[in-house]
PDB file of N, CA and C in Angstrom:
ATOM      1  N   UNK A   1     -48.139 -33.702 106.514  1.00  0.00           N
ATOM      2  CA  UNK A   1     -49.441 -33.466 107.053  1.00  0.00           C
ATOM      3  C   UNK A   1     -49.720 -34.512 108.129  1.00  0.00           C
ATOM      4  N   UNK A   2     -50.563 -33.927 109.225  1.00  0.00           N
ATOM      5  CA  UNK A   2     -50.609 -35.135 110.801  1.00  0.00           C
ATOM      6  C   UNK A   2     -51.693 -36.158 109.800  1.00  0.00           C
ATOM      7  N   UNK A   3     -51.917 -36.732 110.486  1.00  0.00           N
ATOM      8  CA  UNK A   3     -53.263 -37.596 110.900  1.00  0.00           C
ATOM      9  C   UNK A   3     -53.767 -37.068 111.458  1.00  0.00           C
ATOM     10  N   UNK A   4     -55.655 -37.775 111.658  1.00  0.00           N
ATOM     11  CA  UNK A   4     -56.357 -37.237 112.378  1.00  0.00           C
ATOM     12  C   UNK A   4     -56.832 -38.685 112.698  1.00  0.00           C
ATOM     13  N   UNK A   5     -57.516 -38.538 113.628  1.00  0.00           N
ATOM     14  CA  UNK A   5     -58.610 -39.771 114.300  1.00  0.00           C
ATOM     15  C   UNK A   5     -60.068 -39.623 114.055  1.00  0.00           C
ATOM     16  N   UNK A   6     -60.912 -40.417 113.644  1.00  0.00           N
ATOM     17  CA  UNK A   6     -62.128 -40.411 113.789  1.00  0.00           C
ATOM     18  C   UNK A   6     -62.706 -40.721 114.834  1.00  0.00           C
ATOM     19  N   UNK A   7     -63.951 -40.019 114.924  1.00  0.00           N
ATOM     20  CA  UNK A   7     -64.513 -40.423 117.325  1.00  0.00           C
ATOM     21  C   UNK A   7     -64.901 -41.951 116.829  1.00  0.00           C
ATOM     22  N   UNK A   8     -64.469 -42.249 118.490  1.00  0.00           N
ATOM     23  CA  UNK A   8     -64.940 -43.808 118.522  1.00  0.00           C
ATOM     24  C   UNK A   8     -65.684 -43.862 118.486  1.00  0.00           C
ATOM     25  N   UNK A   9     -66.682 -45.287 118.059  1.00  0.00           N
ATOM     26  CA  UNK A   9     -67.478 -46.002 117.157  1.00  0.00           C
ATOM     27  C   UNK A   9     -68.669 -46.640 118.652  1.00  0.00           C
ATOM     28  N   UNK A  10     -69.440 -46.856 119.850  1.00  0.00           N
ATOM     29  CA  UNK A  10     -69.646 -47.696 120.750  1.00  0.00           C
ATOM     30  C   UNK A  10     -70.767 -48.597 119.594  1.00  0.00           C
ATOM     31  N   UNK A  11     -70.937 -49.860 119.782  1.00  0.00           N
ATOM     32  CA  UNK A  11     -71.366 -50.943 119.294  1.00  0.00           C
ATOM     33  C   UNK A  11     -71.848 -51.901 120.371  1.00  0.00           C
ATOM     34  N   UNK A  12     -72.871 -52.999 120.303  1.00  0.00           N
ATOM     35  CA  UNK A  12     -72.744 -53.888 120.464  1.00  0.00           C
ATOM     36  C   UNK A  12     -71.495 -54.870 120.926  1.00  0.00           C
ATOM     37  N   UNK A  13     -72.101 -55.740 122.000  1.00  0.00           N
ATOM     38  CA  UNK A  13     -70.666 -56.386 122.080  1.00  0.00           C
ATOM     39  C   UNK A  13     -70.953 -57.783 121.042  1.00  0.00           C
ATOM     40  N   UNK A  14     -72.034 -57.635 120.759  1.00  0.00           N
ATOM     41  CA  UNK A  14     -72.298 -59.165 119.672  1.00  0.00           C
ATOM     42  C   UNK A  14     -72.011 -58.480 118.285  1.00  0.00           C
ATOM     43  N   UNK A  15     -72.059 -57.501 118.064  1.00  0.00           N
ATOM     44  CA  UNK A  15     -71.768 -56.477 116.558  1.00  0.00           C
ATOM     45  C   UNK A  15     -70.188 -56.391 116.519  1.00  0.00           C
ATOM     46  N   UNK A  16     -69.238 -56.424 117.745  1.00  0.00           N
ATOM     47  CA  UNK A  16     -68.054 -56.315 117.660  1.00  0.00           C
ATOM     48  C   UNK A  16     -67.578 -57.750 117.292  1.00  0.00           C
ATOM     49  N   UNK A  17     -67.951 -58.725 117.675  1.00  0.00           N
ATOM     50  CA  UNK A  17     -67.638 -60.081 117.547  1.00  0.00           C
ATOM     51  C   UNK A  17     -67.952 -60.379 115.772  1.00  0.00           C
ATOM     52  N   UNK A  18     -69.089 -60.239 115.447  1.00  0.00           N
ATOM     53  CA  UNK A  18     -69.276 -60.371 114.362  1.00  0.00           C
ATOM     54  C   UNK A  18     -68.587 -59.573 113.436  1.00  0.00           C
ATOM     55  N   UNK A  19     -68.125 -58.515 113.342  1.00  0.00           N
ATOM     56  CA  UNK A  19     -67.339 -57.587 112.694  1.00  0.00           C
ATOM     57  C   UNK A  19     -65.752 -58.038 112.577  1.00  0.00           C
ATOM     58  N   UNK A  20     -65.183 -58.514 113.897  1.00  0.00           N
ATOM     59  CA  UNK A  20     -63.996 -59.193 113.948  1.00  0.00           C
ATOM     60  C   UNK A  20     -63.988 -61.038 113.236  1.00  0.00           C
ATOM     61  N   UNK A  21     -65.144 -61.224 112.673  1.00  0.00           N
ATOM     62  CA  UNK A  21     -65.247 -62.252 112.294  1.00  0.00           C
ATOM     63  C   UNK A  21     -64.898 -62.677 110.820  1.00  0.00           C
ATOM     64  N   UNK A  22     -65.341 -61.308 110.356  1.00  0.00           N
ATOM     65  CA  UNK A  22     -65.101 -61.133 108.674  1.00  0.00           C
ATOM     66  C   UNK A  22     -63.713 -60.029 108.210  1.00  0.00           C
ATOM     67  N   UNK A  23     -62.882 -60.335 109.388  1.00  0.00           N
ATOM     68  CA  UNK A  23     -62.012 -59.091 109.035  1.00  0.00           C
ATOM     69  C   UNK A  23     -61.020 -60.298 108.122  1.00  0.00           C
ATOM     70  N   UNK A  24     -59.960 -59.771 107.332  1.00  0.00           N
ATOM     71  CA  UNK A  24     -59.426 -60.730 106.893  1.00  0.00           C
ATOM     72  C   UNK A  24     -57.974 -60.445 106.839  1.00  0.00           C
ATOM     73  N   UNK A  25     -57.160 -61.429 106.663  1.00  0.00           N
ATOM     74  CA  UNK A  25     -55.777 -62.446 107.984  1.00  0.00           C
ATOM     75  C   UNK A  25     -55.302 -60.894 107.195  1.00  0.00           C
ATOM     76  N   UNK A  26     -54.208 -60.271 108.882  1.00  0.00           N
ATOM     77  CA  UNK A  26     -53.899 -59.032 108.983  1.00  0.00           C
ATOM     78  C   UNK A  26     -54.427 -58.073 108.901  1.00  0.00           C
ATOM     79  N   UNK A  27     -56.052 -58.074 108.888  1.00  0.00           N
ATOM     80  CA  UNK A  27     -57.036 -56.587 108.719  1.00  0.00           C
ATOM     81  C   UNK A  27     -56.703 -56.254 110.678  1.00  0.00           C
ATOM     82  N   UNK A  28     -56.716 -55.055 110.559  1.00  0.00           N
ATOM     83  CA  UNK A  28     -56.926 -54.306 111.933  1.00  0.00           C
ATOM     84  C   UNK A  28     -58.503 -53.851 111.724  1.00  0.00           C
ATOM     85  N   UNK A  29     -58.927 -53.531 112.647  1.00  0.00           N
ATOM     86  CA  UNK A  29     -60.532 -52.878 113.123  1.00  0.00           C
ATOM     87  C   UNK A  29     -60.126 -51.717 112.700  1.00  0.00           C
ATOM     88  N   UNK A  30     -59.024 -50.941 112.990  1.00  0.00           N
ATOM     89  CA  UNK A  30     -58.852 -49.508 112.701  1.00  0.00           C
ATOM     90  C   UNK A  30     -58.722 -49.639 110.877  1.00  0.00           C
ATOM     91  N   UNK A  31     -58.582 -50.360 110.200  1.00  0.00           N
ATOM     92  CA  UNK A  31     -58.268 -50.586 109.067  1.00  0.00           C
ATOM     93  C   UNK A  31     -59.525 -50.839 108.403  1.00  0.00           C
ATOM     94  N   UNK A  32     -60.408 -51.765 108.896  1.00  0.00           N
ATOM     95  CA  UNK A  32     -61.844 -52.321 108.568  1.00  0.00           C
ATOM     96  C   UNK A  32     -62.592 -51.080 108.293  1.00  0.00           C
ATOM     97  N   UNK A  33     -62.575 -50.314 109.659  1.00  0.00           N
ATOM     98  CA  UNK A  33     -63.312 -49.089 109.852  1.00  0.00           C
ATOM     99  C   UNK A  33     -62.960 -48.093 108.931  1.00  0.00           C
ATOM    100  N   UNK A  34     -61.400 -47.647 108.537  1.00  0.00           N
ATOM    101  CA  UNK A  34     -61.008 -46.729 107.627  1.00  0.00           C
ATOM    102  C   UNK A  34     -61.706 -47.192 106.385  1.00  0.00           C
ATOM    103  N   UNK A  35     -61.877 -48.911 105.679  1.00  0.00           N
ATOM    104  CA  UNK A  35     -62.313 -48.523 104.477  1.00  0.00           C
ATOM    105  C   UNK A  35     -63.371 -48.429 104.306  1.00  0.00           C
ATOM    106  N   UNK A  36     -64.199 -48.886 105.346  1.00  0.00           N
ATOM    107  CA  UNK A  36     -65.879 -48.638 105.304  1.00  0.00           C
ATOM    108  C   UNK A  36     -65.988 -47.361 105.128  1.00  0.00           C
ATOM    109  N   UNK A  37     -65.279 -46.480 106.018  1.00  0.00           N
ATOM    110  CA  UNK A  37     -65.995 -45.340 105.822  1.00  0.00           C
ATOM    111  C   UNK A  37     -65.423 -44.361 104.652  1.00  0.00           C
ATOM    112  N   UNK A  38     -64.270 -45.072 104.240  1.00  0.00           N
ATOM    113  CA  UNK A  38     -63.948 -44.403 102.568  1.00  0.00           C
ATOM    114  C   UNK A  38     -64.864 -44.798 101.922  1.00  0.00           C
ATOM    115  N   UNK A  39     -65.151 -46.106 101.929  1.00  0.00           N
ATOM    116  CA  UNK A  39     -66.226 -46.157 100.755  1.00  0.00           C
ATOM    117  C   UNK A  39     -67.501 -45.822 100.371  1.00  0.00           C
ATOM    118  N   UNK A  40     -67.934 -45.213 101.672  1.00  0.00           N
ATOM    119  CA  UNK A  40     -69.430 -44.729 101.749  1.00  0.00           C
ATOM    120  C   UNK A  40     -69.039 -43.239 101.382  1.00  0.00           C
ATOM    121  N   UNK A  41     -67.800 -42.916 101.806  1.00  0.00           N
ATOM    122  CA  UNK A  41     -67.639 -41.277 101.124  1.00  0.00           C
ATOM    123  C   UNK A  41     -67.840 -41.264  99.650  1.00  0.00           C
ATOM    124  N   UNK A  42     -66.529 -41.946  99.020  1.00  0.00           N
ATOM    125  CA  UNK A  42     -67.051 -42.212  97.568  1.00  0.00           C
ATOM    126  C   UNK A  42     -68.410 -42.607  97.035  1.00  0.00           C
ATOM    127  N   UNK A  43     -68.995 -43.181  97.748  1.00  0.00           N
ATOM    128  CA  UNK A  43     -70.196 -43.686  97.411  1.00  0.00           C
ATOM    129  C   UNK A  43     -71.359 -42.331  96.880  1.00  0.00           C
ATOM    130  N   UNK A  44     -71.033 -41.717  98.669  1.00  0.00           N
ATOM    131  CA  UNK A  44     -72.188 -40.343  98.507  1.00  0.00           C
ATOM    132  C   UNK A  44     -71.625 -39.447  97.662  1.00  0.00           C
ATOM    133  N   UNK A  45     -70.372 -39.258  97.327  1.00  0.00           N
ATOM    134  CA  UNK A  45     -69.788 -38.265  96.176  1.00  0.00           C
ATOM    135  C   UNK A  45     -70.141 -38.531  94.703  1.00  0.00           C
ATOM    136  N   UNK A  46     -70.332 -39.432  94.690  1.00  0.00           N
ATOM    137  CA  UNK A  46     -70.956 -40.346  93.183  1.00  0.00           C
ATOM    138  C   UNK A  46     -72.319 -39.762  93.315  1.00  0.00           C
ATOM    139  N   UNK A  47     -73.314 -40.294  94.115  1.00  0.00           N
ATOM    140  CA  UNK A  47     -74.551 -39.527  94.381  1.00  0.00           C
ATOM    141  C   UNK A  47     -74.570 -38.453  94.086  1.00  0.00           C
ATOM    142  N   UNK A  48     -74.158 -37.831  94.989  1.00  0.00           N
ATOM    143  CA  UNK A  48     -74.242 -36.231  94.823  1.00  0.00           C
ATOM    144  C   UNK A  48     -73.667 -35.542  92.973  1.00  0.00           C
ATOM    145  N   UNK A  49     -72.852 -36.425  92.586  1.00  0.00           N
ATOM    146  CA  UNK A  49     -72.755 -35.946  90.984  1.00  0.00           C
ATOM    147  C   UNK A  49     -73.912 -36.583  90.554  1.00  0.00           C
ATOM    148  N   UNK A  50     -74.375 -37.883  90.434  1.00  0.00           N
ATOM    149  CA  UNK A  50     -75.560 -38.013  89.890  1.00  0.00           C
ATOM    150  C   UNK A  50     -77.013 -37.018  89.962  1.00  0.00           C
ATOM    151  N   UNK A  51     -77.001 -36.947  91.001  1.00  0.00           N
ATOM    152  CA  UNK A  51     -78.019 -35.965  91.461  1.00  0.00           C
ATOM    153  C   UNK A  51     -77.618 -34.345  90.640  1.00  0.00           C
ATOM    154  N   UNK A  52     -76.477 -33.984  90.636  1.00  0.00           N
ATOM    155  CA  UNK A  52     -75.992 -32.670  90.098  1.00  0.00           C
ATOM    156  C   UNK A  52     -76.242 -32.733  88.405  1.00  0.00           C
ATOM    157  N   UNK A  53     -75.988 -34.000  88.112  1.00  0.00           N
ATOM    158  CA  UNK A  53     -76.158 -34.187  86.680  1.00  0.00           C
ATOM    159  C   UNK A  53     -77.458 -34.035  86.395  1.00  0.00           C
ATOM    160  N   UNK A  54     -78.248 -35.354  86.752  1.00  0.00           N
ATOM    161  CA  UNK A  54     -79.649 -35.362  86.800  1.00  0.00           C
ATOM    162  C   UNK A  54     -80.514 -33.944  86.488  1.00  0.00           C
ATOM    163  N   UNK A  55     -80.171 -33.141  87.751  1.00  0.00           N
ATOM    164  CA  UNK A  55     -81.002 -31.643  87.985  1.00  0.00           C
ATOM    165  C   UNK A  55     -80.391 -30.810  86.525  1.00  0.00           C
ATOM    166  N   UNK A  56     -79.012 -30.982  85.851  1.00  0.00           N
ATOM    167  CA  UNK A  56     -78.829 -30.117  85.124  1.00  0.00           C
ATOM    168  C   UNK A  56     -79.309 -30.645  83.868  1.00  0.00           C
ATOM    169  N   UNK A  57     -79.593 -32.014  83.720  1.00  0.00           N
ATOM    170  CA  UNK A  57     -79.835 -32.302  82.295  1.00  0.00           C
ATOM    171  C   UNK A  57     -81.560 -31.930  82.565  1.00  0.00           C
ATOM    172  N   UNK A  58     -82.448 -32.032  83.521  1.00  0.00           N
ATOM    173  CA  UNK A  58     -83.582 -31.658  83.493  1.00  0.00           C
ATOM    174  C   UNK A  58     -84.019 -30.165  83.556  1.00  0.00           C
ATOM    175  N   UNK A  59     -83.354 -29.578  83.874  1.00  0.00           N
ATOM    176  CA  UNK A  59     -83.007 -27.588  83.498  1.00  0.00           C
ATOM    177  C   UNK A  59     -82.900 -27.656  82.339  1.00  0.00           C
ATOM    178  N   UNK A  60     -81.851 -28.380  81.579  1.00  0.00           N
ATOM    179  CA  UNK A  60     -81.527 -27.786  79.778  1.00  0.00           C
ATOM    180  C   UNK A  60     -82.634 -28.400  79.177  1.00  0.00           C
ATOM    181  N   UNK A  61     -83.098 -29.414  79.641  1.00  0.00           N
ATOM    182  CA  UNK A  61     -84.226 -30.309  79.088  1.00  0.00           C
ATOM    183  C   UNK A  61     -85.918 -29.269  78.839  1.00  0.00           C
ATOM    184  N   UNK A  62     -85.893 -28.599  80.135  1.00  0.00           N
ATOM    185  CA  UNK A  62     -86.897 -27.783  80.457  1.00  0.00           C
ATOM    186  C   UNK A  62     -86.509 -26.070  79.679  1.00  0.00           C
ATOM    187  N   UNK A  63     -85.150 -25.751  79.497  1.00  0.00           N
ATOM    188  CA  UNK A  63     -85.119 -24.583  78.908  1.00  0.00           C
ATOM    189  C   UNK A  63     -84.988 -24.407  77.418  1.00  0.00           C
ATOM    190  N   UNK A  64     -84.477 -25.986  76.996  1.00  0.00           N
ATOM    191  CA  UNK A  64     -84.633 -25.790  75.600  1.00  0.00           C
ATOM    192  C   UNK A  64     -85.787 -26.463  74.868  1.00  0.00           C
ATOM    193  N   UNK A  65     -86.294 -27.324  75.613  1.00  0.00           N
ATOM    194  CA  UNK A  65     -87.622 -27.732  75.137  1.00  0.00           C
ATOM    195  C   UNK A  65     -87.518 -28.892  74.288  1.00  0.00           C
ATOM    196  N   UNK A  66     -86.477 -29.573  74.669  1.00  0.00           N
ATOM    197  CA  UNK A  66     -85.954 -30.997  73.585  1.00  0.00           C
ATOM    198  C   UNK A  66     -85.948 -32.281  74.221  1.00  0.00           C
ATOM    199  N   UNK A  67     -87.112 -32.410  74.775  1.00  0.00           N
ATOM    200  CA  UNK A  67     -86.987 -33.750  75.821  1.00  0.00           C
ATOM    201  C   UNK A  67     -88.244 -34.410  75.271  1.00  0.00           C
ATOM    202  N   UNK A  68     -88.097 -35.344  75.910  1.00  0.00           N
ATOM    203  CA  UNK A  68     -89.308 -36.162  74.770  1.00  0.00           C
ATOM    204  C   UNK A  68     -90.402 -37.064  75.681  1.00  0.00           C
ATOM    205  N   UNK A  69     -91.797 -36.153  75.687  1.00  0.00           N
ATOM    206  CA  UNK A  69     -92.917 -36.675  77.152  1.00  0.00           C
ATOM    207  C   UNK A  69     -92.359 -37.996  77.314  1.00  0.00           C
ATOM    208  N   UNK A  70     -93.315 -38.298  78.821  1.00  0.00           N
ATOM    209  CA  UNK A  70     -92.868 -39.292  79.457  1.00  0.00           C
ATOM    210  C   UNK A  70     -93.511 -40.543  78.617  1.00  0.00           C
ATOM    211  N   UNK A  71     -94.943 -40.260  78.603  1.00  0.00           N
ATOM    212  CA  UNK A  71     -95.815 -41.249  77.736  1.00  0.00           C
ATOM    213  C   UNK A  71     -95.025 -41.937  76.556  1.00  0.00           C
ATOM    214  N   UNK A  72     -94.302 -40.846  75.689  1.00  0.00           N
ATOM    215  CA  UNK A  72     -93.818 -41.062  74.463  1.00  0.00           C
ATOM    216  C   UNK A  72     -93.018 -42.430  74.792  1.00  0.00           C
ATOM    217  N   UNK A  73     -91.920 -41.814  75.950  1.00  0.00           N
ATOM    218  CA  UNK A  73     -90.872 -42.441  75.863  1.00  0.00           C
ATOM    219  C   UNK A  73     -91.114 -44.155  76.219  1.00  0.00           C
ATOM    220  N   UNK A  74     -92.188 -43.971  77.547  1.00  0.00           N
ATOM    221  CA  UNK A  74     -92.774 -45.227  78.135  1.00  0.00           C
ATOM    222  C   UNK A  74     -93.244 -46.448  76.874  1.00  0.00           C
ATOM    223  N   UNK A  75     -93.579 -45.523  75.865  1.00  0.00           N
ATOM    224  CA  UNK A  75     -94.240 -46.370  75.335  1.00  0.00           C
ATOM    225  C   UNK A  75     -92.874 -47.038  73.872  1.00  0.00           C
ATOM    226  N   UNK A  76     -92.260 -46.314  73.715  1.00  0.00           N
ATOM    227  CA  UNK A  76     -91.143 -46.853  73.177  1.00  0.00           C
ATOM    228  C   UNK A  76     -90.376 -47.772  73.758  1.00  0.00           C
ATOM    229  N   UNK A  77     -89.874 -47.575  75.150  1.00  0.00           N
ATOM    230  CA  UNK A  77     -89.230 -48.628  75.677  1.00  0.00           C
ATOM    231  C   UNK A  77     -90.136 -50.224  75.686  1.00  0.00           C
ATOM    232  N   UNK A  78     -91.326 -49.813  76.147  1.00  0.00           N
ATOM    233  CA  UNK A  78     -92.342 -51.196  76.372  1.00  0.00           C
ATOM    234  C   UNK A  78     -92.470 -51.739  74.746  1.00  0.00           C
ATOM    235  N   UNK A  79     -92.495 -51.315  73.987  1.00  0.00           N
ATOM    236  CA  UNK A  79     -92.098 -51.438  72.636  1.00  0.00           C
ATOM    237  C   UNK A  79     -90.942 -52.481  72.314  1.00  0.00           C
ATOM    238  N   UNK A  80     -89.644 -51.608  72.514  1.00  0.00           N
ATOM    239  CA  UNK A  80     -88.463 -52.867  72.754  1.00  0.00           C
ATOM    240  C   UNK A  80     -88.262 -53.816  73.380  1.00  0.00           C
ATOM    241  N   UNK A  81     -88.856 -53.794  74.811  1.00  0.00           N
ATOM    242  CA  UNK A  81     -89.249 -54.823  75.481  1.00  0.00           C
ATOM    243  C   UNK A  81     -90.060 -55.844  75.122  1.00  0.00           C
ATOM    244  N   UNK A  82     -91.403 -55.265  74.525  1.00  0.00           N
ATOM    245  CA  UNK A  82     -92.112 -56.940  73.517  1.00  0.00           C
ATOM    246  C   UNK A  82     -91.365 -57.102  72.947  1.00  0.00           C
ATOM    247  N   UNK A  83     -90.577 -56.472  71.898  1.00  0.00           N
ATOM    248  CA  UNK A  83     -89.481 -56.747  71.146  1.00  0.00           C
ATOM    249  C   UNK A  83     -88.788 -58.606  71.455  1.00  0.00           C
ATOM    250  N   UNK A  84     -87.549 -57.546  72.452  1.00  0.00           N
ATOM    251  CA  UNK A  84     -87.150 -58.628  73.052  1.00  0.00           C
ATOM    252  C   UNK A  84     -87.292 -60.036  73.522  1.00  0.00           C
ATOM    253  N   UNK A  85     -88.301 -59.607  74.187  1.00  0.00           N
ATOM    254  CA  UNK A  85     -89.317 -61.184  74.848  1.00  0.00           C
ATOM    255  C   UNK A  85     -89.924 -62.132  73.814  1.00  0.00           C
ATOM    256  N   UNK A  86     -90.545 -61.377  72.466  1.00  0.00           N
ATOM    257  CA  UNK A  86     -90.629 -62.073  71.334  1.00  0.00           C
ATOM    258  C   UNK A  86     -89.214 -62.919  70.807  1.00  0.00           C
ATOM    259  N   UNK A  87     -88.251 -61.736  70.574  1.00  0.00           N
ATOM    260  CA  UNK A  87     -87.473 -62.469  69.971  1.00  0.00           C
ATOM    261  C   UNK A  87     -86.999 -63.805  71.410  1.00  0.00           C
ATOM    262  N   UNK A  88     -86.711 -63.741  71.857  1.00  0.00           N
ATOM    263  CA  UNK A  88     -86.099 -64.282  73.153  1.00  0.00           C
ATOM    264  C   UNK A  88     -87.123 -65.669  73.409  1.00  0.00           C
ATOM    265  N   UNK A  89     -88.798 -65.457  73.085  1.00  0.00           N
ATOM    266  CA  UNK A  89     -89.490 -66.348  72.817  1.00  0.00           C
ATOM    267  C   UNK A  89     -89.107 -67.751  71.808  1.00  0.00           C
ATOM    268  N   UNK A  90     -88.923 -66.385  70.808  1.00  0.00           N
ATOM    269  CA  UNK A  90     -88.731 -67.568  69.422  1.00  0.00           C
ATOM    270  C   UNK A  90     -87.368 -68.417  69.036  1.00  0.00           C
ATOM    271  N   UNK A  91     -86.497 -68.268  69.966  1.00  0.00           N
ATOM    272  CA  UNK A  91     -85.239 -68.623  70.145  1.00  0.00           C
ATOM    273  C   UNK A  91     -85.411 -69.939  70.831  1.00  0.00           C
ATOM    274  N   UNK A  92     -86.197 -70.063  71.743  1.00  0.00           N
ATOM    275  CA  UNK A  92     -86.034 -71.038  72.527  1.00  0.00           C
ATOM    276  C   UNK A  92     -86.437 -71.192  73.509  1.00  0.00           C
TER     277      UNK A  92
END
């Protein structure tokens, strides 16, 4: 399978300096640039499952009727939280 190229990047000439500043011993710019922009792919692909998850657990949540109000829950967590801070108090 070829390669492909991504379109060039125009920048700053003080953004190019600084960018070549943090590259590290044997990084190429073409190399810098390839993993930045892998990692923001992975990044938004993670998102986008979170988000996919999210919407489906709030559908089954809403169609089966087994979710537990917000109030309820708010007030349970703030619950464990004095919890905590007590114990965490009395410790020391």
């Amino acid at each position: 399978m070829k390669t492909a190229s991504l379109p060039p990047v125009r920048v700053a000439p003080e953004f190019r300096q600084e960018l070549e500043g943090v590259l590290e011993d044997g990084e190429t710019l073409s190399q810098f640039v390839e993993s930045a922009v892998r990692s923001v792919v992975e990044k938004r692909k993670h998102q986008a499952e979170f988000v996919r998850r999210g919407i489906a657990a709030i559908q089954d949540t809403q169609r089966t009727g087994a979710g537990v109000p917000a109030d309820e829950m708010l007030t349970r967590l703030q619950t464990h939280l004095d919890a905590a801070k007590l114990a965490r108090a009395q410790r020391g």
